[in-house]
N, C-alpha and C. Protein backbone atom coordinates (compact mmCIF):
# COMPACT_ATOMS: atom_id res chain seq x y z
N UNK A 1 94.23 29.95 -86.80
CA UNK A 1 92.93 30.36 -86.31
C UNK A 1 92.12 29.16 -85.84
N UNK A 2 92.04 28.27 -87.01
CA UNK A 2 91.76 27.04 -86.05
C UNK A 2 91.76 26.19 -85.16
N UNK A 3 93.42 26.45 -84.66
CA UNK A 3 93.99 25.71 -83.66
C UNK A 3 93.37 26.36 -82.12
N UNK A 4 93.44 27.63 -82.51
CA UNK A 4 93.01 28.56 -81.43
C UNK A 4 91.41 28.01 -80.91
N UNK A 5 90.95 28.02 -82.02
CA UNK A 5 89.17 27.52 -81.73
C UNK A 5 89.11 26.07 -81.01
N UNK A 6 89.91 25.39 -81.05
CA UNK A 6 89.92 23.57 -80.77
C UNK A 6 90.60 23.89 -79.81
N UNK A 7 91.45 24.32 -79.56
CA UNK A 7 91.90 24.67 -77.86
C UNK A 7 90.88 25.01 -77.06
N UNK A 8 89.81 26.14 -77.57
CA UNK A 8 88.71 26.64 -76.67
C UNK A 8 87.81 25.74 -76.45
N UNK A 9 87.74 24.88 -77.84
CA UNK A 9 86.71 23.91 -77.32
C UNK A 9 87.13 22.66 -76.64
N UNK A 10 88.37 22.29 -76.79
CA UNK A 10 89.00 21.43 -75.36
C UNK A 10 88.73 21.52 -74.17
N UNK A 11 88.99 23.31 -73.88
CA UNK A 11 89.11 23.45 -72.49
C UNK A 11 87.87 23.54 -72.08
N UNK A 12 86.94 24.02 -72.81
CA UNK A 12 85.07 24.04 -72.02
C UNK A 12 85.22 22.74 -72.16
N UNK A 13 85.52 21.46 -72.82
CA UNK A 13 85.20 20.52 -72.67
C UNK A 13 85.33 19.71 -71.17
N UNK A 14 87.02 20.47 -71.20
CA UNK A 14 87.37 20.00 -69.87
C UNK A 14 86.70 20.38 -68.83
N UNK A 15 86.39 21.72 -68.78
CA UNK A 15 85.71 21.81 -67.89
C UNK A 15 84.18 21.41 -67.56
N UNK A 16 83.63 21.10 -68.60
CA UNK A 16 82.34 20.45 -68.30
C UNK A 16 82.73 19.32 -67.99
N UNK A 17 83.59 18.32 -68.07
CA UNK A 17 83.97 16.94 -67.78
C UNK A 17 84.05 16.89 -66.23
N UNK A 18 84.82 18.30 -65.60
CA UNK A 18 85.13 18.32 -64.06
C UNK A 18 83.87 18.26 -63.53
N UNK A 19 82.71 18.73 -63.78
CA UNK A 19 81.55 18.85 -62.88
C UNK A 19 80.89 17.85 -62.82
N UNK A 20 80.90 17.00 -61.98
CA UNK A 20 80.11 15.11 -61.56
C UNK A 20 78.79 15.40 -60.67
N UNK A 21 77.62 14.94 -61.50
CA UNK A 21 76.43 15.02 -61.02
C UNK A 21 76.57 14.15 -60.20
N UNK A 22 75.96 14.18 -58.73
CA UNK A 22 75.82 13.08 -57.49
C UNK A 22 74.73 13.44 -56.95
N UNK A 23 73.66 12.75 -56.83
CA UNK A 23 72.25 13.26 -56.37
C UNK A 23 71.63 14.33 -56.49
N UNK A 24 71.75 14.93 -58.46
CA UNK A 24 71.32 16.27 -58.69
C UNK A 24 71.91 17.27 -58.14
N UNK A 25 73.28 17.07 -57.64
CA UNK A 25 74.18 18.32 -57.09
C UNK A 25 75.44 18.10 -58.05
N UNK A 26 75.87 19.14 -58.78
CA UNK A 26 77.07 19.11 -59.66
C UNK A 26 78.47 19.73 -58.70
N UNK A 27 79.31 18.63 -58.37
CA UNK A 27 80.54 18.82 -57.99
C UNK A 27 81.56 18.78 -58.34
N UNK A 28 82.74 20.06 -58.35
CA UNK A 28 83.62 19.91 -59.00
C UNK A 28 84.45 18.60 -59.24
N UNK A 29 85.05 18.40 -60.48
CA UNK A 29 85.95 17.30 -60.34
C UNK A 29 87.49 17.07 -59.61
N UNK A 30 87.49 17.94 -59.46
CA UNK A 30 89.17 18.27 -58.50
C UNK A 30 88.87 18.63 -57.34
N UNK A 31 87.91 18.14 -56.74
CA UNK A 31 87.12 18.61 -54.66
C UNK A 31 87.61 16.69 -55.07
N UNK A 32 88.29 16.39 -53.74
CA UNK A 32 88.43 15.40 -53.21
C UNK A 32 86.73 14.43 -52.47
N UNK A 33 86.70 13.31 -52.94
CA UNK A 33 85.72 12.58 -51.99
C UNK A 33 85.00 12.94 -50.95
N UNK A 34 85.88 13.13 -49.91
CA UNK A 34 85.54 13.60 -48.69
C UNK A 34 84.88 15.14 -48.28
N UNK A 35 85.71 16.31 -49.10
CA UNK A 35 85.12 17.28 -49.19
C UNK A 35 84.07 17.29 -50.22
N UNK A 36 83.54 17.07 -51.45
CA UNK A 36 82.91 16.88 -52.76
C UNK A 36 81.66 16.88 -52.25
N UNK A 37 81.54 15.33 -51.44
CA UNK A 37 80.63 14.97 -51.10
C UNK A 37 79.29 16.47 -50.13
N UNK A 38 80.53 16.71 -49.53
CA UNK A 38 79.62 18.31 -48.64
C UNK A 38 78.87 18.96 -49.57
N UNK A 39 79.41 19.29 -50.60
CA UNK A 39 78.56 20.14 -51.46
C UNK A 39 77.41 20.18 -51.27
N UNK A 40 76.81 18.31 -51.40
CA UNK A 40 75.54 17.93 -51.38
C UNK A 40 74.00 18.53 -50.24
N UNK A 41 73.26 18.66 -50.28
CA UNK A 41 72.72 19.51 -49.02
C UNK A 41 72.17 18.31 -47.87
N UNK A 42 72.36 17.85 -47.28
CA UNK A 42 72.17 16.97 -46.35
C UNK A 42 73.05 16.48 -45.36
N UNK A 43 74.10 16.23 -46.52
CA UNK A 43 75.71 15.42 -46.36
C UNK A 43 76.67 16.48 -45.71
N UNK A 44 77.18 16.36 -44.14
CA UNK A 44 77.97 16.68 -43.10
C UNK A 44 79.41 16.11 -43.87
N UNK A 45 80.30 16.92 -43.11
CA UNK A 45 81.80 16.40 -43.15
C UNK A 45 81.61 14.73 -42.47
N UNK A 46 80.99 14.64 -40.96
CA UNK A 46 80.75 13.33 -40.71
C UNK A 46 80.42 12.25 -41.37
N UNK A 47 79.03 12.67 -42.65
CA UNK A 47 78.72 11.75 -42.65
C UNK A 47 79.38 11.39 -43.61
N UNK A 48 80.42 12.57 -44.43
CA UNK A 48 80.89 12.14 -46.16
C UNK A 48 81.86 11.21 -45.36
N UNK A 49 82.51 11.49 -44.29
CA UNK A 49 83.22 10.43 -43.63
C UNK A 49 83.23 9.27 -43.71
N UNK A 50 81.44 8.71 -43.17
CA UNK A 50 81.29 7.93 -43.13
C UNK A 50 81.19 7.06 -44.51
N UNK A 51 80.79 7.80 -44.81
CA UNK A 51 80.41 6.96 -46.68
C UNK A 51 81.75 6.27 -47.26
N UNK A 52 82.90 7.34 -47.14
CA UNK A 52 84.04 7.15 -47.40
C UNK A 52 84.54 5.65 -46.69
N UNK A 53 84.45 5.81 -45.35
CA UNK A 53 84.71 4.65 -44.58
C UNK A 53 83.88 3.07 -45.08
N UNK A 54 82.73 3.21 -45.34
CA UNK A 54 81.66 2.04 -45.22
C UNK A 54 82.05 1.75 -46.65
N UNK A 55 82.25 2.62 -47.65
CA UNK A 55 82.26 2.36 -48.76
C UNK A 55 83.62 2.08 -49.40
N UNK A 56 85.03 2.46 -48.05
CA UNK A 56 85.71 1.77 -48.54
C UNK A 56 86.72 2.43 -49.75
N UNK A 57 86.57 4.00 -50.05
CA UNK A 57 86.58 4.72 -50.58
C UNK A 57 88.22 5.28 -50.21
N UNK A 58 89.22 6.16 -50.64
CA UNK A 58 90.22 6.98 -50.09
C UNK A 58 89.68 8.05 -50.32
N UNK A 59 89.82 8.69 -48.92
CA UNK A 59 88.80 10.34 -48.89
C UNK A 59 89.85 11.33 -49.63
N UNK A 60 90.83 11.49 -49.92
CA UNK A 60 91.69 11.69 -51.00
C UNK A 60 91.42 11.67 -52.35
N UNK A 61 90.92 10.42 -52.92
CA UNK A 61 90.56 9.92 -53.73
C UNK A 61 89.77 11.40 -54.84
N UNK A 62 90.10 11.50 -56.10
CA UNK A 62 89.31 12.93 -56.40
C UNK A 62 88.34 12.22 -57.17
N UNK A 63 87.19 13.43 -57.09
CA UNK A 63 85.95 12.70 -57.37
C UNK A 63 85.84 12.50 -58.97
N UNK A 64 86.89 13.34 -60.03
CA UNK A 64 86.70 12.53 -61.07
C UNK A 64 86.82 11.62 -61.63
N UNK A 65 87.60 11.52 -60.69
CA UNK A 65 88.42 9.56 -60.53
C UNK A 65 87.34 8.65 -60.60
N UNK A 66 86.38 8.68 -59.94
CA UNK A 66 85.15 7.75 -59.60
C UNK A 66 85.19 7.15 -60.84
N UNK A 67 84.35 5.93 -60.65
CA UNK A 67 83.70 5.77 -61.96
C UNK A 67 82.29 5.50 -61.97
N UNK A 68 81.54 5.23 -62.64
CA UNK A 68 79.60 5.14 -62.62
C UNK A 68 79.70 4.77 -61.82
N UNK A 69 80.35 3.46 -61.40
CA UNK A 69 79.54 2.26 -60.63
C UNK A 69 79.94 2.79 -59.12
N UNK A 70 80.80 3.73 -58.75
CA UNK A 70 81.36 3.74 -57.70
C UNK A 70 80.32 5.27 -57.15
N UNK A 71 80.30 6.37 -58.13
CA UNK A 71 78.75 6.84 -58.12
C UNK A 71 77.35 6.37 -57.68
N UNK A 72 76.73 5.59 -58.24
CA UNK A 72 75.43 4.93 -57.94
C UNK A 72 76.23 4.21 -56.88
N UNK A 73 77.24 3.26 -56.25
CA UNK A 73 77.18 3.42 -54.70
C UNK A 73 76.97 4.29 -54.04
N UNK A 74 77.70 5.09 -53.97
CA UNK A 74 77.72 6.88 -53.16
C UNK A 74 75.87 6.74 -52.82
N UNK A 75 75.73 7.42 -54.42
CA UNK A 75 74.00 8.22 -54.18
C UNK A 75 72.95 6.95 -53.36
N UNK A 76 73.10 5.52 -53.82
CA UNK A 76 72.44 4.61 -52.94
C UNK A 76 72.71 4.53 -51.76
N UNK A 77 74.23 4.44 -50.94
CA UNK A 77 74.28 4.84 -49.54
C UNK A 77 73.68 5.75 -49.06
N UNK A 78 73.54 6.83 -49.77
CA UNK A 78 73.12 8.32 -49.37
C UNK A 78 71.57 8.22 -49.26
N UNK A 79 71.19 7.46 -49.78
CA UNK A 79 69.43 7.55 -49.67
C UNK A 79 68.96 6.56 -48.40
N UNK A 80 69.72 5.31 -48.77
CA UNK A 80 69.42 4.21 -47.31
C UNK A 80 70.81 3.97 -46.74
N UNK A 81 71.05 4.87 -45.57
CA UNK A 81 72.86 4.78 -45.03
C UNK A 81 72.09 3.43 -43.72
N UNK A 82 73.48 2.83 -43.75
CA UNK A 82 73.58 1.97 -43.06
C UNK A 82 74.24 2.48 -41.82
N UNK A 83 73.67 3.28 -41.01
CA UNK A 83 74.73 3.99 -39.90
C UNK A 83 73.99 3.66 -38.84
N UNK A 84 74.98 4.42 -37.60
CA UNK A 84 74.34 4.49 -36.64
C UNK A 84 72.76 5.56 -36.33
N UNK A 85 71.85 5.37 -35.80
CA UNK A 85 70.86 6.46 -35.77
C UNK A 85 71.60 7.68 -35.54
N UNK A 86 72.52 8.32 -34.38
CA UNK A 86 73.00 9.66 -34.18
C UNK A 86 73.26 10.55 -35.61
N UNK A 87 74.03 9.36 -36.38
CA UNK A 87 74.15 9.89 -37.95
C UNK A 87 73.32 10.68 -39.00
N UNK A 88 72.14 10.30 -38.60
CA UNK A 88 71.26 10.86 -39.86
C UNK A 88 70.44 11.88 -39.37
N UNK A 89 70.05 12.98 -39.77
CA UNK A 89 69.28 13.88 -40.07
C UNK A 89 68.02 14.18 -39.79
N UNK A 90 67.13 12.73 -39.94
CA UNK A 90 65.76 13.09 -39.48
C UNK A 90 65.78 12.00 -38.62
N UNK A 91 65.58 12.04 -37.37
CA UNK A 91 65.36 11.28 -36.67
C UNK A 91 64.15 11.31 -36.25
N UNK A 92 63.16 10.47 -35.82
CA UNK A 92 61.63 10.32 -35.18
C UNK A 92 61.20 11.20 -36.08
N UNK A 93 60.48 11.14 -37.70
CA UNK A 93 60.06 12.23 -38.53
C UNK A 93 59.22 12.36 -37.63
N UNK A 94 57.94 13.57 -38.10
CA UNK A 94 57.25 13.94 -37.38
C UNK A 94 55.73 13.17 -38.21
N UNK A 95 55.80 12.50 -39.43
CA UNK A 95 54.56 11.73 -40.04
C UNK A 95 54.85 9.96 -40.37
N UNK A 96 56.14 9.65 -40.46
CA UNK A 96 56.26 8.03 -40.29
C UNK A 96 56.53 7.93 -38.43
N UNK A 97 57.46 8.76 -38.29
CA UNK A 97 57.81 8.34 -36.17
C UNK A 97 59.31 7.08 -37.33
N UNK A 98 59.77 7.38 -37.71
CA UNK A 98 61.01 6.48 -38.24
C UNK A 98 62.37 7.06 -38.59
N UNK A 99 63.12 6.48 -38.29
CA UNK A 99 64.39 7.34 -38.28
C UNK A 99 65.01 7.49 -40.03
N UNK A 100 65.06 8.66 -40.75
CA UNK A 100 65.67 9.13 -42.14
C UNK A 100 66.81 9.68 -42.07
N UNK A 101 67.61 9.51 -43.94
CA UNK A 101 68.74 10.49 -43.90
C UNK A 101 67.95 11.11 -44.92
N UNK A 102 67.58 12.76 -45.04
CA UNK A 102 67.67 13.69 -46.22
C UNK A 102 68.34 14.37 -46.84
N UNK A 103 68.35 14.51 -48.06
CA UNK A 103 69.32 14.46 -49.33
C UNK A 103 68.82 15.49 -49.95
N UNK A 104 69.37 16.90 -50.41
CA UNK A 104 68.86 17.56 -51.35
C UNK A 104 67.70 18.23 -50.96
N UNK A 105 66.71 18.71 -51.83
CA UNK A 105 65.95 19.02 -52.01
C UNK A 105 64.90 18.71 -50.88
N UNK A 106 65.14 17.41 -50.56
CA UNK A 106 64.36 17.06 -49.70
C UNK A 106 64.25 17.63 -47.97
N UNK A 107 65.51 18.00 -47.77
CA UNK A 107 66.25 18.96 -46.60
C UNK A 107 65.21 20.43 -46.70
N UNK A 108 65.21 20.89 -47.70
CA UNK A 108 64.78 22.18 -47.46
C UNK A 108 62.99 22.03 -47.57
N UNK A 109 62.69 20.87 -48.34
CA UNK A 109 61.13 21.06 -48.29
C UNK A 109 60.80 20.40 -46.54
N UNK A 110 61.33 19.52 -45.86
CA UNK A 110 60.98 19.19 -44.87
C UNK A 110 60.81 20.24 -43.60
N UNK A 111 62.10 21.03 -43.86
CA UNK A 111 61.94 22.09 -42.96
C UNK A 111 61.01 23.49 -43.35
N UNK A 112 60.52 23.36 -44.14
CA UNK A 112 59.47 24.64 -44.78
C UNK A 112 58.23 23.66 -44.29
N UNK A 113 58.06 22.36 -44.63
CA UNK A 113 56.73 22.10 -43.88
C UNK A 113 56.87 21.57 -42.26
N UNK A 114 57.78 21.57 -41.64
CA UNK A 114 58.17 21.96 -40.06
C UNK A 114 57.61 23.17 -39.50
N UNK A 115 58.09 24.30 -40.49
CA UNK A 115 57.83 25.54 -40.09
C UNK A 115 56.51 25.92 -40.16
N UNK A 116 55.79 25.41 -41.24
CA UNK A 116 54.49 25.75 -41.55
C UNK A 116 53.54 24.80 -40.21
N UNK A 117 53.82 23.62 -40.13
CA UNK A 117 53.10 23.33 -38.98
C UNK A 117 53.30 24.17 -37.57
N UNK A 118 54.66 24.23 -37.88
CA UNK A 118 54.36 25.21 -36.40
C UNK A 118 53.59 26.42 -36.39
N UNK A 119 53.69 27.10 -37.41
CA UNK A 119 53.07 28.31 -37.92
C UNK A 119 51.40 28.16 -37.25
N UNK A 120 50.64 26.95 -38.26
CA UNK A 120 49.23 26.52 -38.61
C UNK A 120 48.65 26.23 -36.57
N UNK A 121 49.64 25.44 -36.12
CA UNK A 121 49.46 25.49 -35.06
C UNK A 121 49.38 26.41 -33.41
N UNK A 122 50.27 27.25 -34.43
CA UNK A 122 50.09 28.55 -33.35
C UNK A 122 51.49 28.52 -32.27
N UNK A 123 52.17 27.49 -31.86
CA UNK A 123 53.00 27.14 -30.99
C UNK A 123 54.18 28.51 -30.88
N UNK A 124 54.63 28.47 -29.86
CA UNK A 124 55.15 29.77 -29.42
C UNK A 124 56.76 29.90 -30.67
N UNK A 125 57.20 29.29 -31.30
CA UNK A 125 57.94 28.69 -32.07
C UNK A 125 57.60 29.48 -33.61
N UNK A 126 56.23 28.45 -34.09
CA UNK A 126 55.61 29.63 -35.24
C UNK A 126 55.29 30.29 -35.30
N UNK A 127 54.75 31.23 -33.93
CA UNK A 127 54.37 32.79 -33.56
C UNK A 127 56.07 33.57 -33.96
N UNK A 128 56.87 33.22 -33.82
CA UNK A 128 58.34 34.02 -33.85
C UNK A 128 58.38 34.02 -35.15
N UNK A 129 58.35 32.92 -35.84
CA UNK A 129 58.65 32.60 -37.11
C UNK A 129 57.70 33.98 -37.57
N UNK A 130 56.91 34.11 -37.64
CA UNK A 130 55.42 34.74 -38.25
C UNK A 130 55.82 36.30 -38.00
N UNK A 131 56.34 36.80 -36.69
CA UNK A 131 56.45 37.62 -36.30
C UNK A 131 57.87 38.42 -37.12
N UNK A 132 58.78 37.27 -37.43
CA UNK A 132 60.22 37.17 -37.86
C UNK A 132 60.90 37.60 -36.92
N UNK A 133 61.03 37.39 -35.64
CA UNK A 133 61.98 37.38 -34.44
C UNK A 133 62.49 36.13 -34.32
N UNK A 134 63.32 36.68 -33.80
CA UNK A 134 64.37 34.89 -33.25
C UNK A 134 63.46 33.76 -32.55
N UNK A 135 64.31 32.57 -32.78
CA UNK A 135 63.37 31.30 -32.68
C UNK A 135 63.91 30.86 -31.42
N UNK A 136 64.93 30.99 -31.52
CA UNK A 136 65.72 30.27 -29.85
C UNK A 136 66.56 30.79 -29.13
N UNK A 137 65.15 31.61 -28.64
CA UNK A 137 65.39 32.39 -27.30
C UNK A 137 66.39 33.82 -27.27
N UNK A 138 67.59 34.18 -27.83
CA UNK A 138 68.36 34.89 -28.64
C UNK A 138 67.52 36.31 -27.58
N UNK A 139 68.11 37.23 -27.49
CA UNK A 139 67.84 38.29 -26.72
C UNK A 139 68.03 39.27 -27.95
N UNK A 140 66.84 40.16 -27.69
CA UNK A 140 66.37 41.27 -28.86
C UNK A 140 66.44 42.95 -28.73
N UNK A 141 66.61 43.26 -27.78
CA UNK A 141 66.94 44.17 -27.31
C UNK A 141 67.70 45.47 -28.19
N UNK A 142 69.35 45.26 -29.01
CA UNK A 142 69.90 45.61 -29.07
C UNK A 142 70.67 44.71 -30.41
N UNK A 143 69.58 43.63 -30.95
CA UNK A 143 70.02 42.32 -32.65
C UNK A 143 68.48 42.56 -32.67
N UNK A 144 68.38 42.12 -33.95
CA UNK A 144 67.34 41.59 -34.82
C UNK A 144 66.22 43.00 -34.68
N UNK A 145 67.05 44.32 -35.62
CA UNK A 145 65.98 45.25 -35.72
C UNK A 145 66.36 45.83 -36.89
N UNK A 146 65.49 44.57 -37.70
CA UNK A 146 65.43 45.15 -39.60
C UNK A 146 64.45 46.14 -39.74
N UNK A 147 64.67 47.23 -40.05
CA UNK A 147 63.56 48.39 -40.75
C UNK A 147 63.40 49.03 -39.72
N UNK A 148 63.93 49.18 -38.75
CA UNK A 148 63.17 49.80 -37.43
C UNK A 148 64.49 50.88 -36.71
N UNK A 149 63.82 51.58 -36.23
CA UNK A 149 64.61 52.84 -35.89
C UNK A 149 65.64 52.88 -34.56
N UNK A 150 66.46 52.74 -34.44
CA UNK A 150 67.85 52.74 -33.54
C UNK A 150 67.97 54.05 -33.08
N UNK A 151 67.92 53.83 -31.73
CA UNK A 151 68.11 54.59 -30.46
C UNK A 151 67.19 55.34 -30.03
N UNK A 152 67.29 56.08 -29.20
CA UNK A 152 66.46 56.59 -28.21
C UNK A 152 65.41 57.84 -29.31
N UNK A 153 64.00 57.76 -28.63
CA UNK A 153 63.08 58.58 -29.22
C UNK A 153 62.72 59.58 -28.07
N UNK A 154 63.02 61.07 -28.21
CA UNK A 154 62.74 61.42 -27.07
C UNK A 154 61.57 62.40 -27.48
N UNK A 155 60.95 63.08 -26.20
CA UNK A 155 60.15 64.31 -26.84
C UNK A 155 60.64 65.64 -27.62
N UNK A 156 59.76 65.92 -28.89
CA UNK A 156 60.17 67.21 -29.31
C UNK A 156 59.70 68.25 -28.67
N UNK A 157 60.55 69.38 -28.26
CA UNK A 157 60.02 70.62 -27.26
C UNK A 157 59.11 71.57 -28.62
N UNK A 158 58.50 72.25 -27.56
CA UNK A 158 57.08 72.49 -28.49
C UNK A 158 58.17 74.24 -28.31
N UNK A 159 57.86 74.74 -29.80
CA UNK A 159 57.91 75.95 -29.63
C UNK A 159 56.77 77.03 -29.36
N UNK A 160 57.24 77.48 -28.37
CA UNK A 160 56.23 78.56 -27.38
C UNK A 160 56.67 80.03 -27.91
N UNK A 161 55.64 80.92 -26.77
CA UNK A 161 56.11 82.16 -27.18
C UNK A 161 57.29 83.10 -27.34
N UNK A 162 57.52 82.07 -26.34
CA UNK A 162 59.38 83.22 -26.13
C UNK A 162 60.41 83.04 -27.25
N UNK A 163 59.46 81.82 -27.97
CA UNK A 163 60.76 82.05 -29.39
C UNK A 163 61.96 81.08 -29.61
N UNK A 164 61.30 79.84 -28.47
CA UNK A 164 62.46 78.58 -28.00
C UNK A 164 62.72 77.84 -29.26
């Protein structure tokens, strides 16, 4: 009976061992480098590429393999990448005018306050948003009709005397 219990607690062990925190994103330990890295919300197949490359890394390489120190490289590339501008994510922000890579959390709050300026501003962009119709351009006609009634509305004939 005991043996049975220390097996169970091996294997949750193991499996909590597989999951490697990397910039507050928990990735499995058996996702290779190269894919692992995607998990993250910012991080492209390109750019885990690149990390892999600059850092020198085998994109093969599985990520439980890492060790700390090869971690805190990763997440420090990932905050200040040494790339080309095309590479990163925020280019010309819209409050420094400086070229960023965003990571996480930071991805989704930037584009909620994108949206909200466009919103606050009125621009034909946050009018769609507001409206919840498509943003780029996308033809409506025949897509984008949540809650709303499909197909033709015609007149109802009025019943008259003859009993129609």
């Amino acid at each position: 009976m005991e043996k049975i219990e220390k097996e169970k607690i091996q294997k949750t062990q193991d499996r909590e061992e597989t999951l490697i925190r990397i910039l507050s994103t928990d990735i499995p330990g058996n996702a290779s480098v190269y894919a692992g890295l995607t998990k993250i919300d910012g991080i492209s197949w390109s750019f885990s590429n690149a990390i892999c490359k600059s850092l020198n890394f085998s994109r093969e390489k599985k990520i439980k393999e890492l060790s700390e120190e090869e971690i805190k490289k990763i997440s420090d590339f990932a905050k200040n990448p040494k790339l080309p501008e095309f590479m990163l994510n925020r280019r010309k922000d819209f409050e420094s005018g400086e070229n960023k890579h965003l990571t996480g959390s930071d991805v989704d709050l930037s584009r909620d306050f994108d949206i909200k300026r466009l919103k606050k501003i009125k621009s034909y962009k946050g009018i769609r948003h507001i409206l919840g119709q498509p943003v780029r351009g996308q033809r409506t006609k025949s897509h984008f009709r949540k809650n709303k009634a499909v197909g033709v509305v015609g007149k109802r004939k009025k019943k008259g005397p003859e009993g129609g």
